[in-house]
Protein backbone atom coordinates (compact mmCIF):
# COMPACT_ATOMS: atom_id res chain seq x y z
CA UNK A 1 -5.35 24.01 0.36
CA UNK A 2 -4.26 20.76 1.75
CA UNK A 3 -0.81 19.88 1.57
CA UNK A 4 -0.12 16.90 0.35
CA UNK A 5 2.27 13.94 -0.03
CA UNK A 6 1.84 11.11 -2.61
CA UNK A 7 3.35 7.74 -2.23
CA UNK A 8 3.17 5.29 -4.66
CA UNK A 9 3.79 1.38 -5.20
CA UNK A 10 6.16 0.28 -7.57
CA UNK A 11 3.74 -0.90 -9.93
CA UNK A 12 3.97 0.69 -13.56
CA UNK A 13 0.25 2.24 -13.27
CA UNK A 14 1.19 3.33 -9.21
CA UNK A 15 4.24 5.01 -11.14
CA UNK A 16 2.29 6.30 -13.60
CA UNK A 17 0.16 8.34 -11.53
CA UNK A 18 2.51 9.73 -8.98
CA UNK A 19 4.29 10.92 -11.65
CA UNK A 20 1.02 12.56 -13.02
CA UNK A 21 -0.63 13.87 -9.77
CA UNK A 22 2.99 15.58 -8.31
CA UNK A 23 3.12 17.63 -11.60
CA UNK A 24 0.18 19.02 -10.87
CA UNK A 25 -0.80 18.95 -7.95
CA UNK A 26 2.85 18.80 -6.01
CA UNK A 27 4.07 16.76 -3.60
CA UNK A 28 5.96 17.13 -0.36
CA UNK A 29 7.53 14.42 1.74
CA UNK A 30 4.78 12.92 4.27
CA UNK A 31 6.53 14.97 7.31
CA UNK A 32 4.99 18.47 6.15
CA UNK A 33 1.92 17.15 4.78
CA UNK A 34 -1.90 17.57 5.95
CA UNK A 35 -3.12 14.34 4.04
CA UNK A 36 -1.14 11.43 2.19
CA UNK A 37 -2.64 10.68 -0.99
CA UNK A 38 -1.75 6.32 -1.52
CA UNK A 39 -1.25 5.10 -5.22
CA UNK A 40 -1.42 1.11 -5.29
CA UNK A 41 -4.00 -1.44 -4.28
CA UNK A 42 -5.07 -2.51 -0.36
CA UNK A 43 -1.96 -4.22 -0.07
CA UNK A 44 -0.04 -0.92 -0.57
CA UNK A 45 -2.61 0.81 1.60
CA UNK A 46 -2.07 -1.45 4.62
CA UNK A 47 1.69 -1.17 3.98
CA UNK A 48 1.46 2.90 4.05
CA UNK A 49 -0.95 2.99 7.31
CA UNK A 50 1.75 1.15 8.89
CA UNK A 51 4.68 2.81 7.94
CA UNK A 52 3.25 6.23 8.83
CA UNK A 53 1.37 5.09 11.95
CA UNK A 54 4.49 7.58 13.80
CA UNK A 55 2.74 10.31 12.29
CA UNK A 56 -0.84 8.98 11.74
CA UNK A 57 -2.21 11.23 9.01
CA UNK A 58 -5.43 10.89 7.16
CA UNK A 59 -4.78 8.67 3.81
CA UNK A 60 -6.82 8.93 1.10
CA UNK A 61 -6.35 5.52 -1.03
CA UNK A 62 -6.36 5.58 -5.20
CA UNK A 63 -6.68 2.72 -6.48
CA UNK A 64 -3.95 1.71 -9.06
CA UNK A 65 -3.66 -2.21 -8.43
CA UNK A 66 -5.65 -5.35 -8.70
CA UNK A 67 -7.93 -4.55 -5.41
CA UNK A 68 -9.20 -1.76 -4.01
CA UNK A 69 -11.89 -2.23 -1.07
CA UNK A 70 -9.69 0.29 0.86
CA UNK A 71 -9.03 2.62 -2.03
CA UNK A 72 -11.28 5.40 -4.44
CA UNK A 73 -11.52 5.29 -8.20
CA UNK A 74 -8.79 6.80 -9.34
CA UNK A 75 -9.38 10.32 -11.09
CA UNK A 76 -6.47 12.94 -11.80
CA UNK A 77 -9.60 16.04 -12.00
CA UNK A 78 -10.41 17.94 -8.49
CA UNK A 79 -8.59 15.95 -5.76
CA UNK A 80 -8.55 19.01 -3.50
CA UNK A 81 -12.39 19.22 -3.45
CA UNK A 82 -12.44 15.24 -2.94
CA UNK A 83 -10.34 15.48 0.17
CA UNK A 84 -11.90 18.40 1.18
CA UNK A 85 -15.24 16.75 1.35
CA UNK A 86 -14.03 13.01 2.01
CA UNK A 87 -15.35 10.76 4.55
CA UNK A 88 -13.40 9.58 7.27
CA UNK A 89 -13.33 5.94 8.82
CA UNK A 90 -10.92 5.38 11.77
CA UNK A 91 -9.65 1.97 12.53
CA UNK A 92 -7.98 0.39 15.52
CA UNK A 93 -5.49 -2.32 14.49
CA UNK A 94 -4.65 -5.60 16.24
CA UNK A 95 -1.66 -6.51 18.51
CA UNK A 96 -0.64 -9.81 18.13
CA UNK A 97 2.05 -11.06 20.65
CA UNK A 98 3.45 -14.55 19.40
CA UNK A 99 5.97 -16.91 20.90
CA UNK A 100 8.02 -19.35 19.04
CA UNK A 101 9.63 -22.46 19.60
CA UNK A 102 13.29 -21.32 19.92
CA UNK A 103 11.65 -18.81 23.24
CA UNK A 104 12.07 -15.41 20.91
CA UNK A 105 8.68 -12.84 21.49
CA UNK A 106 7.41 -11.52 18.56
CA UNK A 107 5.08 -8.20 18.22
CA UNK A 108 2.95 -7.37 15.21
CA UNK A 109 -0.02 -4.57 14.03
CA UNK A 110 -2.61 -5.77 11.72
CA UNK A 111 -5.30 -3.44 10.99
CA UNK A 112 -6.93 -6.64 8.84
CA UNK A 113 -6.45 -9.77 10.54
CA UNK A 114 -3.88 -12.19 12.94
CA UNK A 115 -4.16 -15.53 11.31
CA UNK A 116 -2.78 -19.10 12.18
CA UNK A 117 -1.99 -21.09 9.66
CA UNK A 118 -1.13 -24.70 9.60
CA UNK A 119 2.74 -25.31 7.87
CA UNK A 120 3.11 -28.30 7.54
CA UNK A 121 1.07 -31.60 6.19
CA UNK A 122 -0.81 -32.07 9.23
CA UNK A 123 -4.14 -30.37 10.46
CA UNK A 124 -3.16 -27.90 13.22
CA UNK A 125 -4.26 -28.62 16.80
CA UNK A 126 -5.31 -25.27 18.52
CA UNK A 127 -6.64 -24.27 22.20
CA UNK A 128 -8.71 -21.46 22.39
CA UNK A 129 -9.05 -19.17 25.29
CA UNK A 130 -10.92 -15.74 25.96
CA UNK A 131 -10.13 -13.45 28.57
CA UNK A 132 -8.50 -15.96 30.93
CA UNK A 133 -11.26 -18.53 30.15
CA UNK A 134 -10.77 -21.64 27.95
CA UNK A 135 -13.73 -21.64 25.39
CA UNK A 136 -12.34 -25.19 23.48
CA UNK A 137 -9.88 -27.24 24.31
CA UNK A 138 -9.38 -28.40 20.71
CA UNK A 139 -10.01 -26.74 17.15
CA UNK A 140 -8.78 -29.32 14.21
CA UNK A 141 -8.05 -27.03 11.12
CA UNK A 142 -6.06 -25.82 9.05
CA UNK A 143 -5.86 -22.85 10.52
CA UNK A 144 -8.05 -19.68 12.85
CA UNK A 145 -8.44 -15.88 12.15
CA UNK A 146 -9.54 -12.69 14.12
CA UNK A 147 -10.66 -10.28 12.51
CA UNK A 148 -11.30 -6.19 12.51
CA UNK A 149 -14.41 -5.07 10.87
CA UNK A 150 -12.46 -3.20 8.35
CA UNK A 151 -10.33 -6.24 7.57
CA UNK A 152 -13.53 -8.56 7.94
CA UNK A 153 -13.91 -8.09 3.76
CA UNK A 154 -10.64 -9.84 3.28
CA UNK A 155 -9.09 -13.11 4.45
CA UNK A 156 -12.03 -13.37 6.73
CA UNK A 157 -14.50 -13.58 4.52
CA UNK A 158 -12.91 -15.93 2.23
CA UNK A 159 -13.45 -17.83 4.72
CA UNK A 160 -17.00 -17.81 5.00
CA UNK A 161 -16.75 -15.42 8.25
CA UNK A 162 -19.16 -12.47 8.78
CA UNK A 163 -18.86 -9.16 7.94
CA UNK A 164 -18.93 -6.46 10.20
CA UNK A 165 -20.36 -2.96 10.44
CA UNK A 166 -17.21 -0.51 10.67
CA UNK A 167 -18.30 1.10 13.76
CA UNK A 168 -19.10 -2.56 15.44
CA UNK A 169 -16.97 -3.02 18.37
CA UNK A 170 -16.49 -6.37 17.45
CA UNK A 171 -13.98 -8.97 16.17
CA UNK A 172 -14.58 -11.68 14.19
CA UNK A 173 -13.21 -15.04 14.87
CA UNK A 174 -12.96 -17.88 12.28
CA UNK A 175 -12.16 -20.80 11.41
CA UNK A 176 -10.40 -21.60 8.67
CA UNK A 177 -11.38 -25.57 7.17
CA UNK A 178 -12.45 -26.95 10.84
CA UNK A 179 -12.45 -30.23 10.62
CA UNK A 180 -12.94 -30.57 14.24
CA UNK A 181 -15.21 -29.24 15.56
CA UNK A 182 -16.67 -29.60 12.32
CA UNK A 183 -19.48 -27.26 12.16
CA UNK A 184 -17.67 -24.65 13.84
CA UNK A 185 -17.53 -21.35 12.15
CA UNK A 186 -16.23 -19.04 14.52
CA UNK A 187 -17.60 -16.52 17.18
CA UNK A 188 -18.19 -12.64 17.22
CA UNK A 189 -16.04 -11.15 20.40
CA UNK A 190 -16.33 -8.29 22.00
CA UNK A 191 -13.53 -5.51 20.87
CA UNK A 192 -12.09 -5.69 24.25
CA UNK A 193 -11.63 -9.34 24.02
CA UNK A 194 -8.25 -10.50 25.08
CA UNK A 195 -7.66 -14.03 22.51
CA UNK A 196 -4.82 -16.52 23.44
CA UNK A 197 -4.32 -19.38 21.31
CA UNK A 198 -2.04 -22.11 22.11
CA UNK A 199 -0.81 -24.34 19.64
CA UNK A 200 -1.24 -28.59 20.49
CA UNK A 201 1.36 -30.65 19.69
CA UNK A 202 3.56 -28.09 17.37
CA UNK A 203 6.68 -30.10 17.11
CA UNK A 204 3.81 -32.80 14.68
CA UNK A 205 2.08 -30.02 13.92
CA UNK A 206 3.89 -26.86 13.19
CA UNK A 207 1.51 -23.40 12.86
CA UNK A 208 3.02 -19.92 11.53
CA UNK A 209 1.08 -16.65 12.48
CA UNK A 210 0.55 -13.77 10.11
CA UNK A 211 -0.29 -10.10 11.08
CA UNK A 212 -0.52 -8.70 7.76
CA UNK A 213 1.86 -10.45 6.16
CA UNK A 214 4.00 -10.13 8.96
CA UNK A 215 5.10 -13.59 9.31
CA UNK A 216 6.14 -15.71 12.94
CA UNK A 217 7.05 -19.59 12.22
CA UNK A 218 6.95 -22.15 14.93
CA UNK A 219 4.46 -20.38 17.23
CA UNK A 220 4.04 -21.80 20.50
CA UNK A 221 1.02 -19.54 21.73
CA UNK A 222 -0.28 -16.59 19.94
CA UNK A 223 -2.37 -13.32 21.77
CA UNK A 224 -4.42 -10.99 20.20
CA UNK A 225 -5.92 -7.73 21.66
CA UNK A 226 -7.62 -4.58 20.52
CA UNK A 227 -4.93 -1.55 19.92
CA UNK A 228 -7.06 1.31 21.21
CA UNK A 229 -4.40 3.58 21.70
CA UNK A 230 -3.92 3.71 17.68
CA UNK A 231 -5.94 4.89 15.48
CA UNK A 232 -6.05 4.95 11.78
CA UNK A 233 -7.81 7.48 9.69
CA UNK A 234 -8.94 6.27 6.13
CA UNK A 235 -10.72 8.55 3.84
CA UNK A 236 -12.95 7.66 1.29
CA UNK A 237 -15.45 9.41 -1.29
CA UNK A 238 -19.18 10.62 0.08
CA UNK A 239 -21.55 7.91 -0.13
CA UNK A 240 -18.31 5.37 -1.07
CA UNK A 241 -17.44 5.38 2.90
CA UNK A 242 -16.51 1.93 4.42
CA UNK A 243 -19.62 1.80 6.07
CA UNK A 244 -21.54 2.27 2.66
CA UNK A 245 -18.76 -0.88 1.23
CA UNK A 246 -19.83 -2.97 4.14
CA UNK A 247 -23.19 -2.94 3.82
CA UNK A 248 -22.83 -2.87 -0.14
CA UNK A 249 -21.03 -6.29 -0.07
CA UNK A 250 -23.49 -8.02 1.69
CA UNK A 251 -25.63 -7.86 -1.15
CA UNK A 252 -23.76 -8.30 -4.16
């Protein structure tokens, strides 16, 4: 049998059920475990991948909070035959490499998105260039996203940006109100793309950058790449796989 660890938010429910699941199944701390079994919604699930990316175990995702596109139904009954036969989907996060105004470098994961958000009354003013090669020399908006395909579900698609088969490698890239250009949605980009925005005019018009809630202020340029050399492994129910989510959303 697998062994596993259980890590909860610190949500009542989330409490509830670790509390439940170590009595009977057990639970032992993530550094002897075979699978980590996540309690919480996908903000708790994005939190765990990265806190255990040093020792990247499979996670298996309950879901126990307001949203769960990453996470199963929750069930106490036969979790060692649902890991046994659980579906895996591995995801590559995103690197985003910001500078800010005061010259400090900062360096964020985000397995869902790197946004740019406007922060302050003004539209923000951004240039856009793709592996070396300026692609518009102006996007008015209130902000710009890129995208995974396993984050393309979230912020992304609030946004009215595509989603994207889990296996795609492809980012999505989207704006976020253009009002200049303003028909311009976005652009699909080859995984290996290299993105560089740089923020116009950011002492008028100040932009922040978020890589999973991991927030930069003041950004004077932001870049965004592919992490290949990481890899996440989410597992999910047969025939409940990301893949199967994907596709299922698109016609809801």
């Amino acid at each position: 049998m697998q062994k596993i660890a259980f890590l909860a938010d610190e949500t009542h429910e989330a409490q509830r059920a670790l509390d439940a699941l170590s009595k009977r199944y057990g639970s032992i701390s993530a550094a002897k475990a075979d699978v980590i079994v996540a309690l919480g919604g996908d903000g708790f699930m994005l939190s765990t991948l990265h806190n255990t990316q040093s020792k990247p175990l499979p996670v298996y995702g309950m879901n126990r909070g307001t949203i769960g596109f990453l996470m199963n139904e929750f069930s106490e009954e036969n979790l060692y035959d649902r890991l046994k036969s659980a579906e895996a989907a591995d995801i590559n996060p995103l690197r985003m490499c910001a500078i800010c105004d005061d010259g400090s470098k900062v360096d964020a994961l985000a397995i869902n998105e790197v946004s740019l958000l406007r922060a302050g009354p003004q539209a923000a003013k951004l240039k856009i260039t793709i592996d070396g090669k300026v692609r518009m020399e102006e996007l008015v908006c209130d902000g710009a996203l890129v995208s995974t395909p396993a984050g393309s579900t979230a912020y992304n698609y609030s946004s009215h940006g595509p989603i994207l088969p889990i296996q795609s490698d492809v980012l999505a890239m989207t704006a976020i109100s253009a009002y200049r250009p303003r028909r311009w949605r976005g652009a699909l980009l080859p995984k290996t793309a290299h993105v560089k925005f740089d923020v116009l005019q950011p002492d008028k018009r100040p932009v922040m950058a978020d890589a999973d809630s991991r927030f930069s202020t003041k950004v004077l340029s932001v870049e965004i790449t592919s992490d290949k050399n990481i890899s996440h492994r989410v597992l999910f129910d047969p025939d409940h796989g990301l893949e199967e989510r994907l596709i299922r959303e698109q016609f809801v």
